[in-house]
N, C-alpha and C. Protein backbone atom coordinates (compact mmCIF):
# COMPACT_ATOMS: atom_id res chain seq x y z
N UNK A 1 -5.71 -5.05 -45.00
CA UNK A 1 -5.13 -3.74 -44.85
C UNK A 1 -5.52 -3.18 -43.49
N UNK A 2 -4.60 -2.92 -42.75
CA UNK A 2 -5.04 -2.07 -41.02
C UNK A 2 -5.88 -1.17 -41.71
N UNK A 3 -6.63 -0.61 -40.69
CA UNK A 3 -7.81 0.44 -40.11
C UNK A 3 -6.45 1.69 -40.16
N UNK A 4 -6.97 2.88 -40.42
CA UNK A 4 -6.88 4.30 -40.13
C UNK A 4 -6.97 4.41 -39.20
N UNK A 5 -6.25 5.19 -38.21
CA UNK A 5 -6.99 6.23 -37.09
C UNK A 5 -6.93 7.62 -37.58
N UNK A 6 -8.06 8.04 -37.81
CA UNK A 6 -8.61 9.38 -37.79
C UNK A 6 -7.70 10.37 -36.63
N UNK A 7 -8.29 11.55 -36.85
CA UNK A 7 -7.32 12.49 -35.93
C UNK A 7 -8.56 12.28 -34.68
N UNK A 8 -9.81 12.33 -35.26
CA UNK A 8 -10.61 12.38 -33.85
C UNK A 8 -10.73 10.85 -32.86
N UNK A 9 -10.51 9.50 -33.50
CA UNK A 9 -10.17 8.69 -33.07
C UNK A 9 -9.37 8.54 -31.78
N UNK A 10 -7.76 9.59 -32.81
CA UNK A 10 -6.35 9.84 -31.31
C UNK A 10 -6.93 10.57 -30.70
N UNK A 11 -7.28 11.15 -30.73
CA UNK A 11 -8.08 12.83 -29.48
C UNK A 11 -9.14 11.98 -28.49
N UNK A 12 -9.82 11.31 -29.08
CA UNK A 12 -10.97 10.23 -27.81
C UNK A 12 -9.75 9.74 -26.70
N UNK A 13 -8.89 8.69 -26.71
CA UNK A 13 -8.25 8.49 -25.86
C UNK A 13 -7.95 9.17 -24.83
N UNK A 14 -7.28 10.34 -25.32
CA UNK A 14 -6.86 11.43 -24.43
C UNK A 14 -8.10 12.00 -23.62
N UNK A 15 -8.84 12.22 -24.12
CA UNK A 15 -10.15 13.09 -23.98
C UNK A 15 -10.35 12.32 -22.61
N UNK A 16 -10.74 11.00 -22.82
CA UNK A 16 -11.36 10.12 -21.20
C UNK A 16 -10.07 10.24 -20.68
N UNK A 17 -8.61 10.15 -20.56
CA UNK A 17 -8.05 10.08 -19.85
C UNK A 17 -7.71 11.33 -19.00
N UNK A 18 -8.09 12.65 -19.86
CA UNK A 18 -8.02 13.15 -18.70
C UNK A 18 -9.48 13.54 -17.78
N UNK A 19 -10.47 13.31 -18.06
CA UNK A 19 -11.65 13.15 -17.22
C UNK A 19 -11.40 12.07 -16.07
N UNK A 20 -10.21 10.88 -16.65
CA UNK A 20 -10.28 9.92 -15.38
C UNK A 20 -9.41 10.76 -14.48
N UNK A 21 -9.79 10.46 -12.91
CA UNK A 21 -9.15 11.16 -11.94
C UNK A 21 -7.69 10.30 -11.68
N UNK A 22 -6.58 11.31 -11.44
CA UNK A 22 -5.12 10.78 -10.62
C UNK A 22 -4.62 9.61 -10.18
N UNK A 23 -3.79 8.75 -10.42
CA UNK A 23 -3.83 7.49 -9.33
C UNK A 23 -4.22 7.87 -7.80
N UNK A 24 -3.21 9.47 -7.15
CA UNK A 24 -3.12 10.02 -6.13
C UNK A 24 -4.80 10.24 -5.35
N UNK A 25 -5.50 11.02 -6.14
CA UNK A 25 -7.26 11.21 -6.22
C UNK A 25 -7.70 9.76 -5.75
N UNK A 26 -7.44 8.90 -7.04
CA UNK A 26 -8.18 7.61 -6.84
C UNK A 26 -7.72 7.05 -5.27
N UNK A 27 -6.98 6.89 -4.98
CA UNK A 27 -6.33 6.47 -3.86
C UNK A 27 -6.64 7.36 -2.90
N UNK A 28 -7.04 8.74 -3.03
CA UNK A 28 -7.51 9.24 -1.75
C UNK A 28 -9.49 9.04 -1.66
N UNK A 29 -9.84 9.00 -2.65
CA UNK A 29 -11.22 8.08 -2.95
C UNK A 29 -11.58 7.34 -1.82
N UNK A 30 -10.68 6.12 -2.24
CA UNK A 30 -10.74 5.07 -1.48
C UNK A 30 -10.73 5.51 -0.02
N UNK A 31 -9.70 5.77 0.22
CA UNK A 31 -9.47 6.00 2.03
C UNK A 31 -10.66 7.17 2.41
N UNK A 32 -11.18 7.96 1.47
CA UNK A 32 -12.42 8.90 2.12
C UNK A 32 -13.51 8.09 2.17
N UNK A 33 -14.00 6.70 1.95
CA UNK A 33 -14.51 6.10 2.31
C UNK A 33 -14.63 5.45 4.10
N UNK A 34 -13.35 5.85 4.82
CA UNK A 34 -13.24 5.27 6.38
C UNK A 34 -13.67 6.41 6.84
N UNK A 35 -13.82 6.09 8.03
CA UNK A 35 -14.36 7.23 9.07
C UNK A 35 -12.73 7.75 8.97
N UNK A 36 -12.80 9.83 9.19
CA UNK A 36 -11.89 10.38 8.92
C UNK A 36 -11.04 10.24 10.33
N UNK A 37 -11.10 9.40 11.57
CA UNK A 37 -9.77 9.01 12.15
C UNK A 37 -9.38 7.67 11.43
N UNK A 38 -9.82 6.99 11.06
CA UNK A 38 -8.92 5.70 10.54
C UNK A 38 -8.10 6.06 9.08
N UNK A 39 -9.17 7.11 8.34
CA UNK A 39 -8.16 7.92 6.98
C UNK A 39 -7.20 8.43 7.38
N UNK A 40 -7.50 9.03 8.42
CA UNK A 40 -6.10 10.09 8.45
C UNK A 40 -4.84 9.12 9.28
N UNK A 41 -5.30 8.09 10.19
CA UNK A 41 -4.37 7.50 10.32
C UNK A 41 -3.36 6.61 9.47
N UNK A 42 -4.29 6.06 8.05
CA UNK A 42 -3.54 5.19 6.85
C UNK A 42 -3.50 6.41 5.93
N UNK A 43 -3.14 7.61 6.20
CA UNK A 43 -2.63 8.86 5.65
C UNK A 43 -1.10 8.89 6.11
N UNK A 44 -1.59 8.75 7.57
CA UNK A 44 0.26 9.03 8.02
C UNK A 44 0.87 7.98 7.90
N UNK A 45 0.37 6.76 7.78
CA UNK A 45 1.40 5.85 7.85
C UNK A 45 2.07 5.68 6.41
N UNK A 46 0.90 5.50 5.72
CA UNK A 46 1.51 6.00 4.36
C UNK A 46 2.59 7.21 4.10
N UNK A 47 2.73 8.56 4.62
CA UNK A 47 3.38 8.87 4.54
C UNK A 47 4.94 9.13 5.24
N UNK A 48 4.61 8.08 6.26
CA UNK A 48 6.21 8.04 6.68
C UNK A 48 6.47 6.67 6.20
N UNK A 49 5.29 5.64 5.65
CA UNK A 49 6.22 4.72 4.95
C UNK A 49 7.05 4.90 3.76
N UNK A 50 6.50 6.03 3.01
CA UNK A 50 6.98 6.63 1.81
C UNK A 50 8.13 7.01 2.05
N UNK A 51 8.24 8.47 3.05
CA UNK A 51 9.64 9.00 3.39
C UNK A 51 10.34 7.90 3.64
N UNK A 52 10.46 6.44 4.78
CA UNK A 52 11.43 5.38 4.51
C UNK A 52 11.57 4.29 3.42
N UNK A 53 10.77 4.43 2.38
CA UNK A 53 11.26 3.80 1.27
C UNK A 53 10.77 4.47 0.06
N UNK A 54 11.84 5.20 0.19
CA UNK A 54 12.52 6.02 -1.59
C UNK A 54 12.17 5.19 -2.35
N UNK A 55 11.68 4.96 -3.69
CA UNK A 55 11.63 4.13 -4.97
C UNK A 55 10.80 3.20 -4.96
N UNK A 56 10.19 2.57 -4.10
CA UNK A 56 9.08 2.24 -4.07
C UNK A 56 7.99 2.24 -4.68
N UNK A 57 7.67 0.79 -5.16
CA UNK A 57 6.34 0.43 -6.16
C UNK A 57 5.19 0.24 -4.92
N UNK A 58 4.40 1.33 -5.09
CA UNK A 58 3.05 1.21 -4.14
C UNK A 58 2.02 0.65 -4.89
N UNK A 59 1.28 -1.20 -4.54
CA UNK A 59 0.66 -1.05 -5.27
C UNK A 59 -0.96 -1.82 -4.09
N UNK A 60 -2.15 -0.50 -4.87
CA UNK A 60 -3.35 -0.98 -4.06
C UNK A 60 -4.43 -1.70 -4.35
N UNK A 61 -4.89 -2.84 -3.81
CA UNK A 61 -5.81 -3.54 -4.12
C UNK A 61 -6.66 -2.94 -3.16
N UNK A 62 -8.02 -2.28 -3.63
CA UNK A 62 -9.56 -1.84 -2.43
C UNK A 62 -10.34 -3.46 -2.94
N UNK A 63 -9.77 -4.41 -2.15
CA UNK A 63 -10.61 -5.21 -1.76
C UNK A 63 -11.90 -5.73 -1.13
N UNK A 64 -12.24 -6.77 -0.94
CA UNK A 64 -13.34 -6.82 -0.31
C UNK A 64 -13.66 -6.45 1.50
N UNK A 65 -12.28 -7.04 1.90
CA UNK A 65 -12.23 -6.84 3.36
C UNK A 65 -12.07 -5.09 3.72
N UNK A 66 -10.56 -4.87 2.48
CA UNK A 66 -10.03 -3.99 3.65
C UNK A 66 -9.17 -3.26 1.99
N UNK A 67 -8.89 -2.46 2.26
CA UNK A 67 -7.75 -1.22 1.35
C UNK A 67 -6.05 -1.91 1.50
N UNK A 68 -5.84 -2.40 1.00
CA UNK A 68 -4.00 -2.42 1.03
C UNK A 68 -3.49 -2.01 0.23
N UNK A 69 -2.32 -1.17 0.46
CA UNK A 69 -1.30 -0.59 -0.14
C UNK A 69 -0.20 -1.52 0.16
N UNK A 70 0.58 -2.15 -1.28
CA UNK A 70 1.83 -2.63 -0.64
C UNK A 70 2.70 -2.19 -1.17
N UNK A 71 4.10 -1.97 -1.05
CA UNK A 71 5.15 -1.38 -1.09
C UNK A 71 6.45 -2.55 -1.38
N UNK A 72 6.82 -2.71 -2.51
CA UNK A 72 7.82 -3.58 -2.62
C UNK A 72 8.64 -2.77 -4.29
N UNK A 73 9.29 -3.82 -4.52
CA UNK A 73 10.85 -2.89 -5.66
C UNK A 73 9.67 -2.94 -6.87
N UNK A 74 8.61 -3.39 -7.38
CA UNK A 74 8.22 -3.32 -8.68
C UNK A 74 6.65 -3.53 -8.51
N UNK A 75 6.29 -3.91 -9.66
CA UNK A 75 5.31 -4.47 -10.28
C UNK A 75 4.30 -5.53 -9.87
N UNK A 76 5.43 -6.34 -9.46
CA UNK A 76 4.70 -8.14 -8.96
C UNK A 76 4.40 -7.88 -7.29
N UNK A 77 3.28 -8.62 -7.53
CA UNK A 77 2.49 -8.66 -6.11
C UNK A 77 3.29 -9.64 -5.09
N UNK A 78 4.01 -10.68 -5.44
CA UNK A 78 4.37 -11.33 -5.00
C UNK A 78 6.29 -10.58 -4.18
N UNK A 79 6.68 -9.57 -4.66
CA UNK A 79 7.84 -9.03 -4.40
C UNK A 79 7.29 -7.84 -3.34
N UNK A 80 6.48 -7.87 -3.15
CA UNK A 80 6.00 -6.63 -2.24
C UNK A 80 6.31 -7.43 -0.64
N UNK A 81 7.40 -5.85 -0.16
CA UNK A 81 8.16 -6.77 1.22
C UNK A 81 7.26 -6.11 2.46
N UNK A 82 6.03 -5.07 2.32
CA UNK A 82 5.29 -4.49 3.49
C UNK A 82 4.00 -3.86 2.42
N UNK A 83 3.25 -3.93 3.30
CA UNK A 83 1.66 -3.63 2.80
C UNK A 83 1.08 -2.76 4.17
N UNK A 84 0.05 -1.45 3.59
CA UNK A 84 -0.57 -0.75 5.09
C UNK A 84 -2.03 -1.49 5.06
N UNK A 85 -2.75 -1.83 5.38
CA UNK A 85 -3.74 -2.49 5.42
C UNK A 85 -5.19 -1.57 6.25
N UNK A 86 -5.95 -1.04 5.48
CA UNK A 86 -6.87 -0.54 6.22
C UNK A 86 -8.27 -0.76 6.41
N UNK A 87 -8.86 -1.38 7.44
CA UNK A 87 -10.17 -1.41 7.64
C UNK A 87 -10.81 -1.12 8.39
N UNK A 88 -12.12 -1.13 8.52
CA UNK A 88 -12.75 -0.08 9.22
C UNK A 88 -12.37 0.73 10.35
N UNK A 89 -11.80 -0.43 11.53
CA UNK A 89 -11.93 0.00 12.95
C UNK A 89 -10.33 0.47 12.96
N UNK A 90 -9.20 -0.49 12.50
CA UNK A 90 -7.86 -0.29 12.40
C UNK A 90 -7.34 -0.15 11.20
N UNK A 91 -5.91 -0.24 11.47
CA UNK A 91 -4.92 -0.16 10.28
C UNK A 91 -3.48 -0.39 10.59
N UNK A 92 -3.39 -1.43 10.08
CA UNK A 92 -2.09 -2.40 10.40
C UNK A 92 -0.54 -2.42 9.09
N UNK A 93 -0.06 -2.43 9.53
CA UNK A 93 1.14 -2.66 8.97
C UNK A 93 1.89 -3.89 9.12
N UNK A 94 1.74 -4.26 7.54
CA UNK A 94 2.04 -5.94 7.47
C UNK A 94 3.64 -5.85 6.90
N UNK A 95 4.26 -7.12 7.28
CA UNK A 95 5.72 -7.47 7.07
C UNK A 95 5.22 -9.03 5.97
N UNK A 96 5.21 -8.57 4.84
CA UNK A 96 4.74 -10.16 4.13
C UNK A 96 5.60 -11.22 3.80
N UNK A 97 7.06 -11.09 3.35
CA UNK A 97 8.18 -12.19 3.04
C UNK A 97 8.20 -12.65 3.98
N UNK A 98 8.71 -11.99 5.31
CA UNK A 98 10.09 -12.44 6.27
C UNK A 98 9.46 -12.16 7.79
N UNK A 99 8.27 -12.01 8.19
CA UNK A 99 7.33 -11.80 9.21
C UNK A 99 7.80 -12.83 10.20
N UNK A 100 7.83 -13.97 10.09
CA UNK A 100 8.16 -14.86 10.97
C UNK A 100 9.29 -14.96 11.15
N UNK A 101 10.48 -14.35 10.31
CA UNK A 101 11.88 -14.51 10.59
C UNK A 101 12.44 -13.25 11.37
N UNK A 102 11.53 -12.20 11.66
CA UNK A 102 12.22 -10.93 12.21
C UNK A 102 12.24 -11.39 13.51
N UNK A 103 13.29 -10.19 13.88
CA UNK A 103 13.51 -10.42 15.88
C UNK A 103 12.87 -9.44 16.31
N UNK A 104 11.91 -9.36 17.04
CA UNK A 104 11.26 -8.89 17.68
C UNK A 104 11.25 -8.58 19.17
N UNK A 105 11.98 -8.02 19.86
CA UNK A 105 12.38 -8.15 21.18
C UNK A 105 11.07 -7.57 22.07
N UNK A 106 11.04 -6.70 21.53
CA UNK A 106 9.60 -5.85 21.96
C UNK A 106 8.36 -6.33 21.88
N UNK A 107 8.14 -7.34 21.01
CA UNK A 107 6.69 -7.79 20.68
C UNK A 107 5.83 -7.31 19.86
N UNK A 108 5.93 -6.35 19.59
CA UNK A 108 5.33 -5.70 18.43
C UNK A 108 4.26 -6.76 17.37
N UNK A 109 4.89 -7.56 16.36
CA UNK A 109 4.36 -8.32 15.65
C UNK A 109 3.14 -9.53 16.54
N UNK A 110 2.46 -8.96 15.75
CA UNK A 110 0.94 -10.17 15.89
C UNK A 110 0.75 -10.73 14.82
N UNK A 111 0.14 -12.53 14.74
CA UNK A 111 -0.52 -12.98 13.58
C UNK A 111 0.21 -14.40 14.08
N UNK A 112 0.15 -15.62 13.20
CA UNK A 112 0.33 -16.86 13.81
C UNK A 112 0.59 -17.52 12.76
N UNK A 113 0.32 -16.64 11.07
CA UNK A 113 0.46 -17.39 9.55
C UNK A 113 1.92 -18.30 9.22
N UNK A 114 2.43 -18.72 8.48
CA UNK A 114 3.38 -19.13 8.47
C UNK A 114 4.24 -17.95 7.70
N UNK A 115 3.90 -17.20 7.36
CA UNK A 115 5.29 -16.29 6.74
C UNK A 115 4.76 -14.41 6.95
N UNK A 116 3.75 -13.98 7.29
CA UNK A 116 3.30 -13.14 7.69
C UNK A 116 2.75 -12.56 9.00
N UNK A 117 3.41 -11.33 9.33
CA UNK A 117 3.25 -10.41 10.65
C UNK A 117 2.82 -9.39 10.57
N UNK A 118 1.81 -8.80 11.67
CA UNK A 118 1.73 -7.32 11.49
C UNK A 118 1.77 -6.71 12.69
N UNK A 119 1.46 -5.37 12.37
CA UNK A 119 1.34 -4.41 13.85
C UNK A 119 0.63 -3.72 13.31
N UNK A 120 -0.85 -3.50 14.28
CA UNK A 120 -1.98 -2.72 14.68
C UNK A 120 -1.30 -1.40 14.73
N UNK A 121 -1.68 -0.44 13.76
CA UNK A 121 -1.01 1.05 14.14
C UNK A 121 -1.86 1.93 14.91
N UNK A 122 -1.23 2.05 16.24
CA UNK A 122 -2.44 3.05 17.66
C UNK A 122 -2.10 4.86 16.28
N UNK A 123 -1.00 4.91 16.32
CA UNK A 123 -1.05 5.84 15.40
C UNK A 123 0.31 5.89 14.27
N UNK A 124 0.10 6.84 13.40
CA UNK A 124 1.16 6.83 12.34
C UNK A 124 2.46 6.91 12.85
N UNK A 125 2.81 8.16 13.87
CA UNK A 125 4.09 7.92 13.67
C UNK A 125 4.44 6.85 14.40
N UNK A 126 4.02 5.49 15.33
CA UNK A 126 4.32 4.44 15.87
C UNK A 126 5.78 3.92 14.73
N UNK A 127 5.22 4.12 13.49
CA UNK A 127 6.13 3.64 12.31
C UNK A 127 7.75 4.19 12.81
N UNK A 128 7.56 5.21 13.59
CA UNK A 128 8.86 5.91 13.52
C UNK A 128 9.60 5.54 14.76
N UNK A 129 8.56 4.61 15.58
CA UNK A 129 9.38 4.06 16.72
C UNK A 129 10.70 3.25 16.36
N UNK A 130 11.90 3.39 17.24
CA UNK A 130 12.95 2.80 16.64
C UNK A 130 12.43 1.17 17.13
N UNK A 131 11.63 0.47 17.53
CA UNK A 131 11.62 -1.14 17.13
C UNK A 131 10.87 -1.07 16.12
N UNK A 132 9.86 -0.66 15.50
CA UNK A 132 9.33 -0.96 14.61
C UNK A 132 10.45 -0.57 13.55
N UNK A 133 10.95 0.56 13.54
CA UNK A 133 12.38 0.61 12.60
C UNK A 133 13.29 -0.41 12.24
N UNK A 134 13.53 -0.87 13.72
CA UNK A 134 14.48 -1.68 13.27
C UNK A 134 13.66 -3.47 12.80
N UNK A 135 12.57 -3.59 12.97
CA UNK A 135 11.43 -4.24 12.34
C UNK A 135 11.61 -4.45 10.47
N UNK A 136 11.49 -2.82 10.50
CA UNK A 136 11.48 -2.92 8.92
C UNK A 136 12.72 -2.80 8.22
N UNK A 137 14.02 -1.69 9.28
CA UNK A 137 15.30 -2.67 8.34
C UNK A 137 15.22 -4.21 8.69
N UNK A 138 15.17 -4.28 9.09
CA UNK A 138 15.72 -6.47 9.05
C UNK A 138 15.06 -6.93 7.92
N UNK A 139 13.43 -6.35 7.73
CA UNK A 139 12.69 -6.78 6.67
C UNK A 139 12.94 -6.42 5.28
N UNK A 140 13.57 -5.34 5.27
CA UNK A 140 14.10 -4.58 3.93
C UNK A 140 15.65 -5.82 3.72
N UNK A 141 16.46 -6.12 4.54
CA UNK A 141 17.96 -6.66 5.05
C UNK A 141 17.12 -8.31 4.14
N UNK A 142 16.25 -8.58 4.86
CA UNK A 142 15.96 -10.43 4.38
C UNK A 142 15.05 -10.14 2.91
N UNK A 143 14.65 -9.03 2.30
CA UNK A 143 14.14 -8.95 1.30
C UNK A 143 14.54 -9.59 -0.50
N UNK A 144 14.43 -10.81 -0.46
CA UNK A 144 15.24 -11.04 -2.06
C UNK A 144 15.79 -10.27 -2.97
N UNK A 145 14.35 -9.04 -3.29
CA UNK A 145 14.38 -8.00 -4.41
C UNK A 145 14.57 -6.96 -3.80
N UNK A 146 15.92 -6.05 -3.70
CA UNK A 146 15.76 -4.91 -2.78
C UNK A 146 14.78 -3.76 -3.70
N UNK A 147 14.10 -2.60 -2.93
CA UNK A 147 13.74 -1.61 -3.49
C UNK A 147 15.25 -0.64 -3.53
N UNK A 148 14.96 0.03 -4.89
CA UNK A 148 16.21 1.02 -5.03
C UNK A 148 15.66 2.39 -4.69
N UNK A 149 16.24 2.76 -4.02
CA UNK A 149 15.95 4.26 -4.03
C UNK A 149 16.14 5.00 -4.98
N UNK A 150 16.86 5.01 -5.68
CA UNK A 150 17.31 5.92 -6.91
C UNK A 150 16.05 6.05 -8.03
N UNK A 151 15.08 4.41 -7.82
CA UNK A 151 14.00 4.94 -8.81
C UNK A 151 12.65 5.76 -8.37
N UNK A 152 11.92 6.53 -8.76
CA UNK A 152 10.94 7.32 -8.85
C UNK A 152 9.70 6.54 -7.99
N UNK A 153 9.29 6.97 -7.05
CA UNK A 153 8.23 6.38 -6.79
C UNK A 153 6.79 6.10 -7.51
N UNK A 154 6.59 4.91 -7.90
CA UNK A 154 5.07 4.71 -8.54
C UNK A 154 4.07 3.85 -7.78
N UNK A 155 2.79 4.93 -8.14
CA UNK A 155 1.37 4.19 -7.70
C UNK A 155 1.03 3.57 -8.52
N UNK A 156 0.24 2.22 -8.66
CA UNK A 156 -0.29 1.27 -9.45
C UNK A 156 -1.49 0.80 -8.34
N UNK A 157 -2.63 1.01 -9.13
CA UNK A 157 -4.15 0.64 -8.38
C UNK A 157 -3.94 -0.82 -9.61
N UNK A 158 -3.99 -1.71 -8.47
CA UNK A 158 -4.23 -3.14 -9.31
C UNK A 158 -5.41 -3.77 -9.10
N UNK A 159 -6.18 -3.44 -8.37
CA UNK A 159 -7.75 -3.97 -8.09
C UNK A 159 -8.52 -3.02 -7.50
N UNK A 160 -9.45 -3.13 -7.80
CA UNK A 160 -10.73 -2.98 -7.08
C UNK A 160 -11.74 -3.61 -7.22
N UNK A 161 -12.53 -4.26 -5.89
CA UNK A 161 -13.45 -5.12 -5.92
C UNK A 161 -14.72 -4.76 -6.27
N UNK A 162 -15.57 -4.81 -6.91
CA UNK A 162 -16.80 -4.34 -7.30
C UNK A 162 -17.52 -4.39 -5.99
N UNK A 163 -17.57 -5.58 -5.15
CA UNK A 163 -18.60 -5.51 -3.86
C UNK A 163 -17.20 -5.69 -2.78
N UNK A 164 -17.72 -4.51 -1.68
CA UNK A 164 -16.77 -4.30 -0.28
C UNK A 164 -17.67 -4.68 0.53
N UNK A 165 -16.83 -5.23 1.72
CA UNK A 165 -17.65 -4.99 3.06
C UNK A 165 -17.69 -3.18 3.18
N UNK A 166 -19.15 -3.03 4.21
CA UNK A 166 -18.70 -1.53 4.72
C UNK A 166 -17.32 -0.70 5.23
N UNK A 167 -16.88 0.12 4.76
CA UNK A 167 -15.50 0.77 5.04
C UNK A 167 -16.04 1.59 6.81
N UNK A 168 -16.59 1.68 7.10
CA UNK A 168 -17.04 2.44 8.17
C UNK A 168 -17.87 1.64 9.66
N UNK A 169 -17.52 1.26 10.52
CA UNK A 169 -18.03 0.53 11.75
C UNK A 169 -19.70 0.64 11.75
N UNK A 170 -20.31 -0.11 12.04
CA UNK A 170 -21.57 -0.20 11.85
C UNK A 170 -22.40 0.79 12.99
């Protein structure tokens, strides 16, 4: 025969959940861990990556190296078409599918991997330069799974590493 739940049983759940802090909180947690020019710089980039992709599944692993946020149509880690990447000294903006297939006239993209590129962000709105624009349409254009705009943007914290390197330059 199943177990009962009591009324105070359902009320515990709730109770810790709202003591746990925001995805939004948790995620600003994390980044108040960098020295406050490298936060505030994976502040802005984050937020003009947001303003250019409506519907967007943001999801962050605070890893061991470094903080990434990636940004792709869902759920799966593997469909995520750009990630902001932040560690101590910088904060880069990665192209993960199609990195080696973009045109790059400008040069922008650094890295040598076989399917991944990034660019060192000097600052946030760099994002709003029209090559890096046209950077990330081509990358959005070669993307398998498009992101839809029409859906709601969601945060999903999918990791955190119990042991980090220092978030802050020595």
């Amino acid at each position: 025969m199943p177990q009962r739940r009591t009324a105070s049983a359902k009320r515990k759940p709730a109770a810790e959940a709202a003591r746990q802090p925001s995805l939004s909180a948790q995620l600003d947690a994390f980044l108040d861990k960098y020295a406050s020019e490298i936060a505030a710089e994976a502040r802005e980039g984050l937020r003009r990556m947001r303003a250019r992709l409506p519907g967007a599944c943001e999801l962050v692993y605070d890893n061991y190296n470094a903080l990434a946020i990636g940004f792709g149509p869902g759920e799966r880690t593997s469909d995520a078409i750009f990630s902001i990447a932040v560690f101590p000294r910088w904060v880069s903006l990665f192209f993960l599918q199609s990195g080696t297939r973009l045109r790059d006239p400008d040069c922008y993209l650094e890295g040598s991997g076989n399917q991944v590129r990034h660019i060192k962000l000097d600052c946030g709105a760099m994002i709003d330069d029209l090559g890096v624009q046209d950077l990330i349409a081509q990358a959005l254009e070669l993307a398998p799974v498009p992101i839809d705009p029409a859906q709601p943007r969601r945060l999903i914290i999918k990791s955190v590493s119990a042991k980090q390197r220092p978030r802050r330059p020595a």
